[in-house]
Protein backbone atom coordinates (compact mmCIF):
# COMPACT_ATOMS: atom_id res chain seq x y z
CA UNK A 1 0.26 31.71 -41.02
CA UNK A 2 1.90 32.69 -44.51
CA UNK A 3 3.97 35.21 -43.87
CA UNK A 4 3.12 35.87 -48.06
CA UNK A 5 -0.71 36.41 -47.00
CA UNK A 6 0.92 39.62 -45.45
CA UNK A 7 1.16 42.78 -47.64
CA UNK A 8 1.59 46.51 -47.40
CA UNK A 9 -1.70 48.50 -47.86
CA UNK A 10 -2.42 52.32 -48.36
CA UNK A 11 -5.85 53.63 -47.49
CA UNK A 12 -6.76 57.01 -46.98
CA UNK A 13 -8.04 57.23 -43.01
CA UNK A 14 -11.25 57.24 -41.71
CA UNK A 15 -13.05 60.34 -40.39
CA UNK A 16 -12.49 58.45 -36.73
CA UNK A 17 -8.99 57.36 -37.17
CA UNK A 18 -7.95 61.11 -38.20
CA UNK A 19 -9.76 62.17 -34.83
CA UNK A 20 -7.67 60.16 -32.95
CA UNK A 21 -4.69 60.75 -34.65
CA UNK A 22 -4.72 64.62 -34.37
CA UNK A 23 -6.05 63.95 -30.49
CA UNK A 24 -2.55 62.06 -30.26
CA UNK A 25 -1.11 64.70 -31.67
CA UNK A 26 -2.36 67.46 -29.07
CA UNK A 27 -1.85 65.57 -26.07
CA UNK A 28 0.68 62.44 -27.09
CA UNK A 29 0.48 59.48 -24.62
CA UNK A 30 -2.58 60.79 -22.78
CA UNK A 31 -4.76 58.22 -21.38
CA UNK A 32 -7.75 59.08 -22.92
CA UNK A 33 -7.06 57.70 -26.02
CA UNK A 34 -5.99 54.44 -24.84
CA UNK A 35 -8.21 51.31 -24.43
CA UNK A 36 -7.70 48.67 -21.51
CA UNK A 37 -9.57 45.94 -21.63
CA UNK A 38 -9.51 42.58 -19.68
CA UNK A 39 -10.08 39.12 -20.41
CA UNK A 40 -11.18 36.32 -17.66
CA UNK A 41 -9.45 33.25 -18.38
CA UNK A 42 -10.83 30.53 -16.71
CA UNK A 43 -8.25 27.67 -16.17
CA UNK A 44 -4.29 27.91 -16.35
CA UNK A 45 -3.34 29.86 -19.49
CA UNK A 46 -0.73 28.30 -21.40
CA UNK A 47 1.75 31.58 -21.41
CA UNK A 48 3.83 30.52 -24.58
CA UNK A 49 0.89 29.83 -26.31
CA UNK A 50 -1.14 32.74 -25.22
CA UNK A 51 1.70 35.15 -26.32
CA UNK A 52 1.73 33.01 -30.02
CA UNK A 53 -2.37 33.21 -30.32
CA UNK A 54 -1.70 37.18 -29.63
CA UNK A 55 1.15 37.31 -32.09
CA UNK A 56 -1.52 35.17 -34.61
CA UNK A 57 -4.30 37.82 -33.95
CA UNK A 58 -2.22 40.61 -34.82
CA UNK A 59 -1.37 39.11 -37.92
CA UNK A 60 -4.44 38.39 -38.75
CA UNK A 61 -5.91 42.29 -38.35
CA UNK A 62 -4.77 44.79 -40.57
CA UNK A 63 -5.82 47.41 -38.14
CA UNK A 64 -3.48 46.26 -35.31
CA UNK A 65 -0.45 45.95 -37.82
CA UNK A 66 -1.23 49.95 -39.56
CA UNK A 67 0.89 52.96 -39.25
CA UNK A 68 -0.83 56.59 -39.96
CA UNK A 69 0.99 58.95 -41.67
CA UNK A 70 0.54 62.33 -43.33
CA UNK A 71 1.27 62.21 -47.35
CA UNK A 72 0.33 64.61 -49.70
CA UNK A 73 -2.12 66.97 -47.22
CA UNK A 74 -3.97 63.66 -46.49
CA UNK A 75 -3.84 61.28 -43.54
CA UNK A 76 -3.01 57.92 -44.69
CA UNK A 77 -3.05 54.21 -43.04
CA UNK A 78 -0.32 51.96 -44.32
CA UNK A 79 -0.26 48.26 -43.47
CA UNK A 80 3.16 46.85 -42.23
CA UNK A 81 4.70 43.19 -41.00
CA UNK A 82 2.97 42.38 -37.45
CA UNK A 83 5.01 43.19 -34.36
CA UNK A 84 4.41 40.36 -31.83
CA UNK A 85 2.85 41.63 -28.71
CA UNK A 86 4.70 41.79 -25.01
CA UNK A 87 3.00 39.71 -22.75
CA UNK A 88 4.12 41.01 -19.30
CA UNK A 89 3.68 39.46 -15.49
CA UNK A 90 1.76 41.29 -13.02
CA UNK A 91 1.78 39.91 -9.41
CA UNK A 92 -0.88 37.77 -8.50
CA UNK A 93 -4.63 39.50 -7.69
CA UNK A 94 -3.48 42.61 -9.58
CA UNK A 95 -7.04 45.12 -10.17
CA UNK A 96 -8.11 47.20 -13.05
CA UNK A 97 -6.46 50.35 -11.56
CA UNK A 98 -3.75 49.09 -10.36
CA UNK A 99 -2.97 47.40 -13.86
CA UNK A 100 -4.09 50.36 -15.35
CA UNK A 101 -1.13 52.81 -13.33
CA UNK A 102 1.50 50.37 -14.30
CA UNK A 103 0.51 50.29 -18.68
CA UNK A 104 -1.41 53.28 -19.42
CA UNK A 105 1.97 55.31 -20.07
CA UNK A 106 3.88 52.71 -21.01
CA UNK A 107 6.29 53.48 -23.99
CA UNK A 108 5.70 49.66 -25.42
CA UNK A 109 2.70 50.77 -26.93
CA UNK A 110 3.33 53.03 -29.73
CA UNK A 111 1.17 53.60 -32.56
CA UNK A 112 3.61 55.65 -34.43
CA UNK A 113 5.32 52.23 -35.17
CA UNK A 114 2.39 49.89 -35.29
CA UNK A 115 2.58 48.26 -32.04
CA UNK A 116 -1.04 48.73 -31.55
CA UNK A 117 -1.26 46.05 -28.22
CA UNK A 118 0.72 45.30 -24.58
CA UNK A 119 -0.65 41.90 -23.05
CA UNK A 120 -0.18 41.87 -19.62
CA UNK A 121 -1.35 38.87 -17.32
CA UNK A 122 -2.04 38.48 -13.74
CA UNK A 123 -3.05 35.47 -12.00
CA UNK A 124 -6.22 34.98 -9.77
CA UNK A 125 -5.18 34.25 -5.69
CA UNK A 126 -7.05 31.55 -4.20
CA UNK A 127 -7.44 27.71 -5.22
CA UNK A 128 -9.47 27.52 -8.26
CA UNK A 129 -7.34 28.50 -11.37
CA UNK A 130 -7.75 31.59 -13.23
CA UNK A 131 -6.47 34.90 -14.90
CA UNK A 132 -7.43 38.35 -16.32
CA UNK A 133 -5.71 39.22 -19.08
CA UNK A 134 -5.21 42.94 -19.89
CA UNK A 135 -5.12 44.09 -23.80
CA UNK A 136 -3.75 48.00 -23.56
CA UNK A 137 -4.51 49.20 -27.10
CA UNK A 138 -5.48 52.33 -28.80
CA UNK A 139 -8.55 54.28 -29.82
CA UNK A 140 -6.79 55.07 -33.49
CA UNK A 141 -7.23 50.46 -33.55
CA UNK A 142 -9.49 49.60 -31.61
CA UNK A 143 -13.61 49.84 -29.79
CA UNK A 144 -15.74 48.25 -27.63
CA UNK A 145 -16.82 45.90 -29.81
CA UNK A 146 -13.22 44.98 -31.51
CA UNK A 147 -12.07 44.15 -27.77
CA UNK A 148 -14.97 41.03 -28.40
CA UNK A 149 -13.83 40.56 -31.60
CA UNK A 150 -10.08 40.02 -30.53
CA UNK A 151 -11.35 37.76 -27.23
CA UNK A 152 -13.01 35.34 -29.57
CA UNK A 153 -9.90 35.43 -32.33
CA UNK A 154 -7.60 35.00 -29.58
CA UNK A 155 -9.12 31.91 -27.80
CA UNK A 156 -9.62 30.39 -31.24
CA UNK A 157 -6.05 31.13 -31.98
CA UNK A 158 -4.86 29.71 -28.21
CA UNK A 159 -6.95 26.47 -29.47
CA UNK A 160 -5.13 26.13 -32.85
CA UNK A 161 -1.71 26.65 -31.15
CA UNK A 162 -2.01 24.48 -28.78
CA UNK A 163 -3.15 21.75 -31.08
CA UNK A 164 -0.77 22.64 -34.02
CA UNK A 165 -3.09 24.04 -36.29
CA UNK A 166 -2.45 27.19 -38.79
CA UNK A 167 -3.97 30.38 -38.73
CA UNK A 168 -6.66 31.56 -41.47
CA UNK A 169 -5.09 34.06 -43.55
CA UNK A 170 -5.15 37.57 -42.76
CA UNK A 171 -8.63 39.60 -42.96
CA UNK A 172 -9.04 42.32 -45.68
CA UNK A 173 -10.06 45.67 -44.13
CA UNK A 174 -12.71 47.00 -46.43
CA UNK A 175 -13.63 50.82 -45.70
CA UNK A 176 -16.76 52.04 -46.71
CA UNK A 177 -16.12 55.07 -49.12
CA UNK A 178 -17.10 58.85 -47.89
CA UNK A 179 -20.39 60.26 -49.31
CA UNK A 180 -20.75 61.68 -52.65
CA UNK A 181 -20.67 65.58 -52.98
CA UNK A 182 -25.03 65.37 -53.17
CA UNK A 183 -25.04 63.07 -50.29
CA UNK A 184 -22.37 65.53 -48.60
CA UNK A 185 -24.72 68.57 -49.26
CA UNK A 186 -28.01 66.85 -47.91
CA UNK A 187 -26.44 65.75 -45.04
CA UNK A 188 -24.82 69.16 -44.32
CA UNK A 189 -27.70 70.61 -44.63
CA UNK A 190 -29.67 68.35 -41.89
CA UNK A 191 -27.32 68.68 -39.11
CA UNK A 192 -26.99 72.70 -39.47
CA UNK A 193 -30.90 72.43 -39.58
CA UNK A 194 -30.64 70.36 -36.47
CA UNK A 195 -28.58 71.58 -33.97
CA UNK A 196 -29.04 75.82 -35.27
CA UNK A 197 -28.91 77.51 -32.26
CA UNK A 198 -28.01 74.90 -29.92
CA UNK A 199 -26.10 76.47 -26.94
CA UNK A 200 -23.27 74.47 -24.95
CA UNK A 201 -24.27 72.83 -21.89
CA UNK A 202 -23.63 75.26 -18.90
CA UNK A 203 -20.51 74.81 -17.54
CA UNK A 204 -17.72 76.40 -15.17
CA UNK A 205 -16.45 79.88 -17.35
CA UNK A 206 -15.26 78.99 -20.85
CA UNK A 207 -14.83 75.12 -20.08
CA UNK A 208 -11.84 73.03 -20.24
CA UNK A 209 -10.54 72.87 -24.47
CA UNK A 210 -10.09 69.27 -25.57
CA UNK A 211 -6.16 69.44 -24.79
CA UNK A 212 -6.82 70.25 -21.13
CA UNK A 213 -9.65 67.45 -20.50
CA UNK A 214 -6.97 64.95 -21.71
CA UNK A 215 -4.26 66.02 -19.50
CA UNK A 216 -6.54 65.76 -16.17
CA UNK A 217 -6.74 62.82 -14.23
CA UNK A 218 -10.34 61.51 -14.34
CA UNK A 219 -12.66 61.82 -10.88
CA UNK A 220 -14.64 58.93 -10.81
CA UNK A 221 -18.15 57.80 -9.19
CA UNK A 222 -20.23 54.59 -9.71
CA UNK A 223 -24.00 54.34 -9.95
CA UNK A 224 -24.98 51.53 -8.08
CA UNK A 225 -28.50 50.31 -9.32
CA UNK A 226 -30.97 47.20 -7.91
CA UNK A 227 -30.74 44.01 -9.57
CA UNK A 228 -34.22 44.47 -11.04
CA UNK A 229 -33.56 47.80 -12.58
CA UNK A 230 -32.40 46.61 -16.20
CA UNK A 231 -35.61 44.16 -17.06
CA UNK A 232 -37.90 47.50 -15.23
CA UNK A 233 -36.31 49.09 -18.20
CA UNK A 234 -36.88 46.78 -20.43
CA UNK A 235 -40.59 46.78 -19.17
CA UNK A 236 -40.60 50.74 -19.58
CA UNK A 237 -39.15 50.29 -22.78
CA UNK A 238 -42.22 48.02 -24.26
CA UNK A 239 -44.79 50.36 -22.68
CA UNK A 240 -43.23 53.54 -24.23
CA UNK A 241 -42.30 51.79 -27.82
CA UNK A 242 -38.69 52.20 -27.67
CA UNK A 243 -35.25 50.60 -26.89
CA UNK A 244 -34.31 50.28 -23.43
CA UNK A 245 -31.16 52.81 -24.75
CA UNK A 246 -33.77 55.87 -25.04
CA UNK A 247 -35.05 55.08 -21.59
CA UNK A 248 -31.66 55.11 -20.24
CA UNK A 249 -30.22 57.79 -22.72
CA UNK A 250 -33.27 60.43 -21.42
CA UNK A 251 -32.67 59.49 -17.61
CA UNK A 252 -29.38 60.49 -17.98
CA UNK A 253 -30.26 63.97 -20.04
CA UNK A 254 -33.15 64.77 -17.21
CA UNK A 255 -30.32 64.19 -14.63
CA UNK A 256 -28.38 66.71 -16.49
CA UNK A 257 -31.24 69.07 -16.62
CA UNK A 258 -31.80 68.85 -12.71
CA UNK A 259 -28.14 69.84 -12.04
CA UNK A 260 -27.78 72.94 -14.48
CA UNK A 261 -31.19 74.11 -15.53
CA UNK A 262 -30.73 73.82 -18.99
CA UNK A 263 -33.56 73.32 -21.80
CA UNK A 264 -31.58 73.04 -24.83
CA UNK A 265 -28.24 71.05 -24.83
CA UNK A 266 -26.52 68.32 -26.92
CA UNK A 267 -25.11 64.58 -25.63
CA UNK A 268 -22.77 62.83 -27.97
CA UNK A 269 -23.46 59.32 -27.71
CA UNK A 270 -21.35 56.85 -29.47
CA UNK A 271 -22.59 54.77 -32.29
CA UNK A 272 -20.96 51.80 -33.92
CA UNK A 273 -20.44 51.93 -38.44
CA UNK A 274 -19.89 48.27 -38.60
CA UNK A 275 -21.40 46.92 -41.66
CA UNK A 276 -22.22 43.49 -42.18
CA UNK A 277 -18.49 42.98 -43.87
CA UNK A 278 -17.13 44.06 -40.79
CA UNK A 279 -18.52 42.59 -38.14
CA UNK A 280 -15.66 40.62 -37.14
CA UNK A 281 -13.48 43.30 -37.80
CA UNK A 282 -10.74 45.20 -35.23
CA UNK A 283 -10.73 48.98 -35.71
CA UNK A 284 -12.49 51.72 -34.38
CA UNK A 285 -15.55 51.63 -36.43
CA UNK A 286 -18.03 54.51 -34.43
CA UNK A 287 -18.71 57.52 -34.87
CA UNK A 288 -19.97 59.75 -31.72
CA UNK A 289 -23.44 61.31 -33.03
CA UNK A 290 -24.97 64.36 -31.56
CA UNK A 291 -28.34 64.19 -29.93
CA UNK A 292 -30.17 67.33 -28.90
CA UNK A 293 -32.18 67.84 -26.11
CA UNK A 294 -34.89 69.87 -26.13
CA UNK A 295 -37.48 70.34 -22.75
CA UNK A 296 -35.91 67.16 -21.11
CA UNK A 297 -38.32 67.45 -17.88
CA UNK A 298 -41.88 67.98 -19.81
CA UNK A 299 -43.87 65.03 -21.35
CA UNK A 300 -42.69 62.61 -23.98
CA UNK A 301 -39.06 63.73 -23.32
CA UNK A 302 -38.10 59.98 -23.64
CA UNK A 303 -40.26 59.54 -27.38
CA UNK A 304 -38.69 62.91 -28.31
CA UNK A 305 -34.82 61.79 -27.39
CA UNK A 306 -35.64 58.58 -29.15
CA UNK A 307 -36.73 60.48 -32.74
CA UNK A 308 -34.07 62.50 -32.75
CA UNK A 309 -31.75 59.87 -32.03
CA UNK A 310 -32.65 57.64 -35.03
CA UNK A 311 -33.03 60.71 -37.11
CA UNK A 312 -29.62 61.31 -36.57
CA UNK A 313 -28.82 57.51 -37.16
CA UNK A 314 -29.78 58.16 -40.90
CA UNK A 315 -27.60 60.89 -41.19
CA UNK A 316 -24.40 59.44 -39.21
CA UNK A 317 -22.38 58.89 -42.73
CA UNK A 318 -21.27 62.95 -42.44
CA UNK A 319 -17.59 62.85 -41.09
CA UNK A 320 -17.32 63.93 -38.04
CA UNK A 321 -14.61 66.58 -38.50
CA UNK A 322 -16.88 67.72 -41.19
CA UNK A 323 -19.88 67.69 -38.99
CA UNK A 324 -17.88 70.13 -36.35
CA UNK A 325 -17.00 72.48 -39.40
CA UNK A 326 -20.68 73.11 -41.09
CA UNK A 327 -22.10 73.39 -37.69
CA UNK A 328 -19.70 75.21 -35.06
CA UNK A 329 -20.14 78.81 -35.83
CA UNK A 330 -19.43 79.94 -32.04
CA UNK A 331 -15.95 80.85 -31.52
CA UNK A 332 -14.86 79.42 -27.65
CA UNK A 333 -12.75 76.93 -26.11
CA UNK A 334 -14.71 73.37 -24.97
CA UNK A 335 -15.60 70.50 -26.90
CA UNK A 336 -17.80 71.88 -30.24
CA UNK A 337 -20.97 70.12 -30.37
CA UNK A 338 -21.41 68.37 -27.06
CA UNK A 339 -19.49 68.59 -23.53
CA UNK A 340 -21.33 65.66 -22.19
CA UNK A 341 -21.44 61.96 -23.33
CA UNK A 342 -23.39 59.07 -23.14
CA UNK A 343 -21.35 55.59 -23.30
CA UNK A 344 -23.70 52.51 -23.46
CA UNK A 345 -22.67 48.60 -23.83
CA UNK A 346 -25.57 46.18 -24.30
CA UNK A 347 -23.96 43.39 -25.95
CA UNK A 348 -23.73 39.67 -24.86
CA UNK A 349 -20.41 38.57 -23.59
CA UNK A 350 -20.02 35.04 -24.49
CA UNK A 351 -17.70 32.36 -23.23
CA UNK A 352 -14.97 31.46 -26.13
CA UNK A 353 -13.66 27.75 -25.77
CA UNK A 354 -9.80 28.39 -25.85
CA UNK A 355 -8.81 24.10 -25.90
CA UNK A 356 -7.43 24.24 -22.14
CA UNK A 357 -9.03 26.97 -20.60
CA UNK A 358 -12.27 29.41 -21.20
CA UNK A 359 -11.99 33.15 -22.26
CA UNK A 360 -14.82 36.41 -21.87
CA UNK A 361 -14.71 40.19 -21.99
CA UNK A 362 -15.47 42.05 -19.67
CA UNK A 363 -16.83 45.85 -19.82
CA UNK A 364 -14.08 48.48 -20.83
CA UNK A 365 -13.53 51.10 -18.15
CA UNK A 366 -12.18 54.69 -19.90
CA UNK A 367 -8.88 55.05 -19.11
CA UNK A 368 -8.78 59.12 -19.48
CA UNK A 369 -11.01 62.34 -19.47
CA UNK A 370 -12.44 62.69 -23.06
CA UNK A 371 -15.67 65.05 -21.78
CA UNK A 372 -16.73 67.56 -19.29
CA UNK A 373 -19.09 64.67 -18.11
CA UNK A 374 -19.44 61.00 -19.44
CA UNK A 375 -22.09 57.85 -17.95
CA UNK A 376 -20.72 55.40 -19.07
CA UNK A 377 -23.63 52.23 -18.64
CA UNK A 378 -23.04 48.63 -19.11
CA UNK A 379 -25.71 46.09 -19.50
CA UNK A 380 -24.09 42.90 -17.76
CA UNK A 381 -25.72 39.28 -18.02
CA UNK A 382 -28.87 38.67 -16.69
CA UNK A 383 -29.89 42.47 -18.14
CA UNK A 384 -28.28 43.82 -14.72
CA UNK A 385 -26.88 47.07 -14.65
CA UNK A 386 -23.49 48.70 -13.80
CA UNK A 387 -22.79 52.35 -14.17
CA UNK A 388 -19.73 54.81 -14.18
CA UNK A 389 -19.99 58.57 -13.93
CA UNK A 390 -16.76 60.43 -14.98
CA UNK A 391 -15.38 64.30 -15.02
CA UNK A 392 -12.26 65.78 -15.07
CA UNK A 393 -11.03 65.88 -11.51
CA UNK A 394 -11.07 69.71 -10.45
CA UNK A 395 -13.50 70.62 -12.82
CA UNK A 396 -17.40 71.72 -12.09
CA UNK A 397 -18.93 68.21 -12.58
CA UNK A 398 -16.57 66.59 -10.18
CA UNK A 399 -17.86 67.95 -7.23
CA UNK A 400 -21.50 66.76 -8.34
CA UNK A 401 -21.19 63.63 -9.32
CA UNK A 402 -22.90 62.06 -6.32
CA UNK A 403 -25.87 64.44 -6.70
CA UNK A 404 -26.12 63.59 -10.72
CA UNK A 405 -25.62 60.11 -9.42
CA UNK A 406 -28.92 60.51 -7.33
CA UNK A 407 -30.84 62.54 -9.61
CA UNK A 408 -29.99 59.38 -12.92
CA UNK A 409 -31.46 56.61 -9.94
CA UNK A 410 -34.23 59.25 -9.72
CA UNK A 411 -34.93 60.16 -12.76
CA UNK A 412 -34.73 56.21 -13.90
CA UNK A 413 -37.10 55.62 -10.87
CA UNK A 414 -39.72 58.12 -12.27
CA UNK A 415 -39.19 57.62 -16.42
CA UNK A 416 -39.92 53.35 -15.32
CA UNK A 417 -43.14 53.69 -13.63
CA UNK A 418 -46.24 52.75 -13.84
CA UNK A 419 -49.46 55.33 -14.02
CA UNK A 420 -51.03 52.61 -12.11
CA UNK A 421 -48.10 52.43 -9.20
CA UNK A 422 -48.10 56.65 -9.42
CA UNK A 423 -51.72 56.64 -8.61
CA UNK A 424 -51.27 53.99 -5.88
């Protein structure tokens, strides 16, 4: 690549990158706002090329080669020269968690400096050859979706090294501008309309403040479901004239509902603001929107989640730290808004021809505690599902995650049948 393609930007941040930058701030190097995702490789990775296509994609991203700064009362992003990532050895068969205890903390990832990404590569045991690659990042860089974005970059990059080819130059970073002061007013006005009143989910005392859910290690639980539940869904979903999301988005708020009684409650959910000039952009590009729940075990509670969730879709463009400040008026400790989240990934997960070998995502597992309750819900090939239910280890929700466990397969069970199978 041109090393002249590569020049120094300024930006003012985005709503989400200040979030994550003041999150750093209160609780620096917590795992909760780092990102490890893994790659399959299918074949024998070239290791000298891998680590070049890496270098290649950082280049190539001005998100993964940015340093955030404070200038002038306002939170900047400044472009700088790439920093080639480490690619590290892990023994042979090494696991998600086990990879996960030896680079969440590590002090090669710094954002501060703009090494946004640690490679780290373990080998498959057994005869047919193979790898998983894990990409450590950080929220301030990097989603869900970017982790596909940098798969299919990176395999196209492994291809071009390997056969001598340049890189494409580097990829501008547009950032769609904040709303106008009119825009700002209307959309003030909808979410203080919207969630007036709205209490906090009921929790243990005051709750756990944002600083304390990042410094607990995470309890963990996951929700096993039949191979047939995703295209029941999908069959529920057609019947009731809605995504298969809503269906699984109001299971989870019933299952809420059955645990702690309560009527009127919020779940942040989070949403992705790519636009169609960034769709094959790395960054984190979501916001996390606020969906109330109102009489989650009556009729139509799945219809009702759905309208307020697209409601809320068409007023997403308020920033979230201003959403917090024209809505919180209740002075207390836990997470403003929400204290529970909903996490879902429905995407496909192609294979990426990398010249010798194959490369695919798979689902990103949260590192770190980031709510006083998250279900996180994957949507794997073949419309199977795979679920994760997460709480701060200590904390109220940790001793019931196997009852909120059972009472999501319940409430799944019930919100996917028939009236004809209820009356049989």
């Amino acid at each position: 690549m041109d090393a002249s393609a590569l020049h120094a930007e300024r930006r003012a941040a985005t709503a989400t990158e200040r979030q994550f930058w003041f999150a750093e701030r209160i609780a620096p190097g917590s795992p909760a706002w780092r990102v490890l995702s893994t790659v399959r490789i299918d074949g024998t990775p070239d290791r000298k090329a891998l680590a070049a296509a890496a270098g290649r994609v950082v280049a190539r991203h001005p998100a993964l080669r940015s340093v955030f700064a404070p200038e002038d009362g306002e939170l900047g992003c400044t472009t700088v020269e790439p920093a080639d990532p480490p690619l590290l050895e892990l023994p042979p068969g090494t696991g998600f968690e086990a990879a996960a205890r030896e680079l969440a903390r590590t002090a090669l990832l710094d954002p501060g400096t703009g090494h946004h990404v640690v490679l780290a590569l373990s080998e498959d045991v057994g005869d047919a050859p193979g790898a998983t690659l894990y990409v450590l990042t950080h929220h301030l860089v990097y989603d869900g979706l970017s982790h596909e974005v940098f798969t299919a970059d990176l395999a196209r990059a492994h291809a071009r090294v390997l056969a001598g080819e340049p890189e494409p130059a580097p990829l501008a970073h547009p950032v769609p501008p904040p709303p106008d002061a009119a825009r700002r007013a209307e959309l003030t006005a909808y979410w203080r309309s919207a969630l007036d009143g709205m209490p906090d989910l009921p929790g243990d005392g005051d709750g756990p403040t944002q600083r304390d859910l990042a410094r607990t290690e995470p309890h963990s639980r996951l929700v096993r479901f039949p191979g047939e539940a995703g295209a029941t869904v999908r069959e529920a979903a057609r019947r009731l004239a809605c995504p298969p999301f809503a269906v699984l988005f109001t299971a989870y708020a019933q299952a809420l509902y059955d645990l702690c009684g309560a009527e009127d409650f919020c779940v942040g959910t989070p949403v992705s603001t790519r636009t169609p000039d960034l769709e094959d952009a790395i960054g984190c590009l979501l916001t996390t929107l606020p969906v109330r729940i109102r009489r989650p075990a009556e009729a139509g509670a799945c219809e009702r989640t759905w309208t307020t969730f697209t409601d809320g879709l068409f007023h997403m463009d308020l920033p979230q730290d201003d959403l917090v400040r024209a809505v919180r008026t209740r002075p207390g400790r836990r997470m403003p808004l929400y204290q529970a989240l909903f996490a879902y990934e429905s995407w496909p997960r192609p294979v990426h021809d990398a010249g010798t070998v194959r490369m695919r995502t798979m689902p990103v597992t949260p590192l770190g505690t980031q709510a006083e309750v998250l279900f996180q819900l994957n949507e794997l090939p073949g419309h199977r599902l795979e679920g994760m239910l997460q709480a701060p280890a200590g904390g109220l929700w940790a001793g019931r995650l196997a009852a909120l466990s059972d009472a999501v397969r319940h409430r799944l069970a019930l919100l996917t049948t028939t009236t004809e199978e209820i009356a049989r």
